[in-house]
Protein backbone atom coordinates (compact mmCIF):
# COMPACT_ATOMS: atom_id res chain seq x y z
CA UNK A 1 -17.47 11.42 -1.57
CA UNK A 2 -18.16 9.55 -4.71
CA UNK A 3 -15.36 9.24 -7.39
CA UNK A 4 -15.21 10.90 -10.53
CA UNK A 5 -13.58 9.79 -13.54
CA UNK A 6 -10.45 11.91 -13.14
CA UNK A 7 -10.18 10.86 -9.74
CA UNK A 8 -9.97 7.59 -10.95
CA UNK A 9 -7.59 8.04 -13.65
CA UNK A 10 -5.35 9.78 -11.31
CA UNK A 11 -5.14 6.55 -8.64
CA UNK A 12 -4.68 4.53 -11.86
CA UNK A 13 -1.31 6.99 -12.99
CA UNK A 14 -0.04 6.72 -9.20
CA UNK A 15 -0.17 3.23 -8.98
CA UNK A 16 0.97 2.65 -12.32
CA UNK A 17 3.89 4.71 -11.57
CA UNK A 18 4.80 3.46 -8.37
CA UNK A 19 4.35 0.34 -9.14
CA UNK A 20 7.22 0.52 -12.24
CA UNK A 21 9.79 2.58 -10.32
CA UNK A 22 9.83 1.87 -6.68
CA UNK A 23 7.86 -1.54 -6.32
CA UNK A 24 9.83 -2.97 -9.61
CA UNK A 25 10.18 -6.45 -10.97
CA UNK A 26 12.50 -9.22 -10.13
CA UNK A 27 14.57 -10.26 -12.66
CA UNK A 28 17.53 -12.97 -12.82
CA UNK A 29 21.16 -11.68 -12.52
CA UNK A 30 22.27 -13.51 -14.79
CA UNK A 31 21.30 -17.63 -16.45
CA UNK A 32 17.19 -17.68 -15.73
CA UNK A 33 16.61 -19.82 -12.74
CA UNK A 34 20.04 -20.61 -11.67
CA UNK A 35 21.45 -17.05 -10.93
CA UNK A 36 20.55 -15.03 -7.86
CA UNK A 37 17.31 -12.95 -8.20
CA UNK A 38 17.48 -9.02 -8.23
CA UNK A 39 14.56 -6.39 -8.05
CA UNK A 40 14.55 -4.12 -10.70
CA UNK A 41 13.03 -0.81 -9.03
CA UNK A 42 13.84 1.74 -6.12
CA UNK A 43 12.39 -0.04 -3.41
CA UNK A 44 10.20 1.42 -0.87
CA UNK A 45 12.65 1.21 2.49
CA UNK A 46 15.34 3.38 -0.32
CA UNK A 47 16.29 6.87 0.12
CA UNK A 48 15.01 7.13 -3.60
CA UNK A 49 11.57 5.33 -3.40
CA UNK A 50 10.95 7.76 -1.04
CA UNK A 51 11.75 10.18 -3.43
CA UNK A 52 10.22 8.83 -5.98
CA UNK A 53 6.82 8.38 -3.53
CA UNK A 54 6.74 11.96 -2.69
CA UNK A 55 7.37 13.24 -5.97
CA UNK A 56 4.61 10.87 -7.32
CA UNK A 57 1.88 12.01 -4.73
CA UNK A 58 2.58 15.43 -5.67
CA UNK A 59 2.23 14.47 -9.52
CA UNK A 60 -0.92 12.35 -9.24
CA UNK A 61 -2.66 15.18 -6.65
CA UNK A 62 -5.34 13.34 -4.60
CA UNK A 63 -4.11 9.96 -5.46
CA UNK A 64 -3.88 7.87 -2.22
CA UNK A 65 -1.70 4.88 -4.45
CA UNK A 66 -0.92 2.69 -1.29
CA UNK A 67 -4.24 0.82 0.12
CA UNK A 68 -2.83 1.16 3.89
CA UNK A 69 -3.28 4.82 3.16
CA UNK A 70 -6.35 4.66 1.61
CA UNK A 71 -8.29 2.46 4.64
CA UNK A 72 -6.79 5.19 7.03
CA UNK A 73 -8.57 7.53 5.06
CA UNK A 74 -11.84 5.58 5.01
CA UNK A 75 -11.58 4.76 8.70
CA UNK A 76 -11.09 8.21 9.74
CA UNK A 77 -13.77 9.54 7.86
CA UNK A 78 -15.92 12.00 9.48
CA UNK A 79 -19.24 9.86 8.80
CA UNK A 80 -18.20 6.44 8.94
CA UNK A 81 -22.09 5.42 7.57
CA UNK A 82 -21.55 7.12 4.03
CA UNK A 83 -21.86 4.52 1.61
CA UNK A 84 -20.47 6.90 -1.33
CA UNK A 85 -16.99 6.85 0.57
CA UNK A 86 -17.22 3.38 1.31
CA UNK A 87 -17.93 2.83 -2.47
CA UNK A 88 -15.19 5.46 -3.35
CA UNK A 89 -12.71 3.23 -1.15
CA UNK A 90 -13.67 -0.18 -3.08
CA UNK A 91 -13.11 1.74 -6.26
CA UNK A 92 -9.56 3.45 -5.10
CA UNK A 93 -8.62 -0.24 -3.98
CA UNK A 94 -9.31 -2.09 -7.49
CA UNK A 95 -8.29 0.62 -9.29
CA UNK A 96 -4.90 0.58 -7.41
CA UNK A 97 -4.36 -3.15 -8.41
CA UNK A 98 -5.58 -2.45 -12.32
CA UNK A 99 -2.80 0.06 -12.17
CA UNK A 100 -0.42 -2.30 -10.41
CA UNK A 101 -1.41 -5.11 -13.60
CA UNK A 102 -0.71 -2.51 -15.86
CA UNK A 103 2.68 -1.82 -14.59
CA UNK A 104 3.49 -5.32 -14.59
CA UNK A 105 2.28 -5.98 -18.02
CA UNK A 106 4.85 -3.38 -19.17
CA UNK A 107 7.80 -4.28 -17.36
CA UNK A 108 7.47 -8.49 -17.76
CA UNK A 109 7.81 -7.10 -21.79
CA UNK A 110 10.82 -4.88 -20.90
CA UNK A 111 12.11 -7.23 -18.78
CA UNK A 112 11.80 -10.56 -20.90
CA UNK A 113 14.29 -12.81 -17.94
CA UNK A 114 12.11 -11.83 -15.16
CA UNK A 115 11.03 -14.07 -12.09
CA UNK A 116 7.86 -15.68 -12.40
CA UNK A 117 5.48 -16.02 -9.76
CA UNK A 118 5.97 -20.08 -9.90
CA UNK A 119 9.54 -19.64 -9.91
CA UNK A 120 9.11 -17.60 -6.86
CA UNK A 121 6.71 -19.41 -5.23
CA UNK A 122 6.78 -23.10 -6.10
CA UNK A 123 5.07 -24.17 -3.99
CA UNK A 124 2.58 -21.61 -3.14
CA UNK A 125 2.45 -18.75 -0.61
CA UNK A 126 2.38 -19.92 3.36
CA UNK A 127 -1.51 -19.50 4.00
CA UNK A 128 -2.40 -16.28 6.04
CA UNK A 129 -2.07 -17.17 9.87
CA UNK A 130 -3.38 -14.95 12.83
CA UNK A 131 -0.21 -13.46 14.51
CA UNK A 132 -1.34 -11.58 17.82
CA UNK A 133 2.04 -8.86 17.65
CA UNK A 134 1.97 -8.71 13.94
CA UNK A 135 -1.67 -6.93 14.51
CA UNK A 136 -0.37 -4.67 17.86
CA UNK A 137 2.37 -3.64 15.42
CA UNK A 138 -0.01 -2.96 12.49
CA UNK A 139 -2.12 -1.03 14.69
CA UNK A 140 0.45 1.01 15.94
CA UNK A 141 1.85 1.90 12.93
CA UNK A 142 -1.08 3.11 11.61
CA UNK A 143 -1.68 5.35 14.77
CA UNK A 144 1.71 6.77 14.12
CA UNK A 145 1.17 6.92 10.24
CA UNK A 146 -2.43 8.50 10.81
CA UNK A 147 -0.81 11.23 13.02
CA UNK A 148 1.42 12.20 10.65
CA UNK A 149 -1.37 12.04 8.02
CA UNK A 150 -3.47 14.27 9.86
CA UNK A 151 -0.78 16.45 11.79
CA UNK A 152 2.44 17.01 9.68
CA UNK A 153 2.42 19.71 7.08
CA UNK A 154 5.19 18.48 4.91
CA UNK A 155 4.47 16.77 1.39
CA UNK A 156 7.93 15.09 2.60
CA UNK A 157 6.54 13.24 5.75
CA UNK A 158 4.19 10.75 4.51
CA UNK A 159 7.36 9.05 2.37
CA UNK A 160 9.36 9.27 5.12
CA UNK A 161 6.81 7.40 7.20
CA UNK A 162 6.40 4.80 4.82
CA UNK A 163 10.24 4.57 3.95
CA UNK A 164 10.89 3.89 7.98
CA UNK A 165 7.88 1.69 7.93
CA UNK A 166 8.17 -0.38 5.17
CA UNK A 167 9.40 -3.62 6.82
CA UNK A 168 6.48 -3.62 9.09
CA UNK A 169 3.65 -2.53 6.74
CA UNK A 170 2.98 -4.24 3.29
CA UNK A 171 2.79 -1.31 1.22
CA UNK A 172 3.52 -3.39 -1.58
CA UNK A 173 -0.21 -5.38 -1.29
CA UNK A 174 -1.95 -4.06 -4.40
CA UNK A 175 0.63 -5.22 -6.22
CA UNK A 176 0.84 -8.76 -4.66
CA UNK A 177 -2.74 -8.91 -5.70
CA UNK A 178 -1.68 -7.87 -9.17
CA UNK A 179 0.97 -10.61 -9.56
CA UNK A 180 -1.47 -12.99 -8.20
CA UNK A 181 -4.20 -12.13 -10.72
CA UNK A 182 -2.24 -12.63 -13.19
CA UNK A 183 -0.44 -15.93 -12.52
CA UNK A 184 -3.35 -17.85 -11.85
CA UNK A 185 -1.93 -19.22 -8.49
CA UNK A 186 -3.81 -20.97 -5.81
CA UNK A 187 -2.87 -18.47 -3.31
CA UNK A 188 -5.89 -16.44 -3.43
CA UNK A 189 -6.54 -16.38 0.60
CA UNK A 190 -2.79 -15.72 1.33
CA UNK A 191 -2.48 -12.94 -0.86
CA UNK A 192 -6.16 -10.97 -0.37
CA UNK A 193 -6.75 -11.42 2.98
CA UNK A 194 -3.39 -9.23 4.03
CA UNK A 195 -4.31 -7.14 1.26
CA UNK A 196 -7.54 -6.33 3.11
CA UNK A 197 -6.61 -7.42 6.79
CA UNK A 198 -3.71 -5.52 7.21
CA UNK A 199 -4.97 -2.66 5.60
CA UNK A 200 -7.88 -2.50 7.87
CA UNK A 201 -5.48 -2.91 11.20
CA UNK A 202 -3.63 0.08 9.97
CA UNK A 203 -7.14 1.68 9.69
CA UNK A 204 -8.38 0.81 12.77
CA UNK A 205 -5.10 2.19 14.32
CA UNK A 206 -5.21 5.53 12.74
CA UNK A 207 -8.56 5.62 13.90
CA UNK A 208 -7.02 4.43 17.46
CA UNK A 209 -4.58 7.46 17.14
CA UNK A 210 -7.12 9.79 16.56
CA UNK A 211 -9.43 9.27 19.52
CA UNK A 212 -6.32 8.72 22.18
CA UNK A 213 -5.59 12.20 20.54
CA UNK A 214 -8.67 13.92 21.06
CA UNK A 215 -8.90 12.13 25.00
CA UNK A 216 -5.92 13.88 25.46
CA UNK A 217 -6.58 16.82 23.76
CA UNK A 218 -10.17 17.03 26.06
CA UNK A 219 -8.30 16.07 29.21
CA UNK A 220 -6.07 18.99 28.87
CA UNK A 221 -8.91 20.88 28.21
CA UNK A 222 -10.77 19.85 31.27
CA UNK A 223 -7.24 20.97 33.51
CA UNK A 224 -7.61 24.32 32.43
């Protein structure tokens, strides 16, 4: 389904949103770079980002904010050869990281003694490495996410999920990409490739969920 302008606008307020109250900034407790960091935001694994998620996917209405949520969608799409959802899915991905930018635009001017990306990383991100159980967990989370996408019928379980979740998945990659953008740092590769890596995994195990759902569902089927 192609994108339309509010659509758009609406992935841009979620992200924004998010982004600013859960995913935060980290600031310096106290003399900039000598004192102990602190993030300055909710946190997704919190009781209260999870409040805060929920109540923002209710606000922006059709927003998917997260990109491990939106490549679930895309991979469990019922024509996986439509090139308007494909191009609606590269759209909901950029536009989640223009609203993550945004966010931290605002917030490095509210929060003048915040942690730069340097003085978090000086020197540079560990490059992206293949790690064989990292995927199998990836996948299965998504399987397990993508069930409760398609299955639960609370607005409250997808948070949940993600709260439980959010030490295994990166829900926080859009806005990696975001503070990479910005920064100018030479850790392109180990910053986009999870962005887009792990977000397909997740895919590809929803997508994995789905089918070992429907074999079952056919086998039991069959029995009667």
């Amino acid at each position: 389904m192609e994108m339309k302008i509010k659509d758009i606008m609406t992935e841009l307020g979620g992200a924004f949103t998010v982004t600013w109250l859960i995913m935060g900034i980290t600031v310096w407790s106290g003399d900039v770079g000598t004192s102990a960091p602190l993030v300055a935001g909710l946190g997704m694994a919190s009781l209260g980002g999870m409040l805060a998620l929920g109540v923002a996917w209710m606000a922006f209405s059709g927003a998917h904010i997260l990109p491990p949520v939106t490549w679930m969608h895309a991979m469990t799409s019922d024509d996986m050869t439509d090139q308007n959802m494909w191009m609606g899915t590269v759209i909901r991905l950029i536009t989640q990281v223009v609203g993550a930018v945004l966010a931290i635009i605002m917030m490095s001017k509210l929060q003048p003694d915040f942690v730069t990306y340097s003085q978090a990383w000086p020197d540079g991100q560990a490059s992206y490495e293949f790690a064989m159980w990292s995927v199998v967990g990836l996948l299965a989370a998504g399987a397990i996410l993508g069930q409760i996408q398609a299955k639960a019928g609370s607005t409250w379980a997808m948070p949940i999920a993600v709260m439980a979740m959010a030490t295994i998945v990166n829900f926080e990659s859009a806005a990696d990409m975001a503070s990479m953008l910005m920064n100018g740092q030479e850790d392109a590769m180990a910053v986009t490739i999870p962005w887009l890596v792990d977000g397909l995994v997740i895919g590809v195990g929803a997508l994995m969920g789905m089918k070992i759902d429907e074999m079952i569902a056919n086998a039991d089927s069959s029995e009667e």
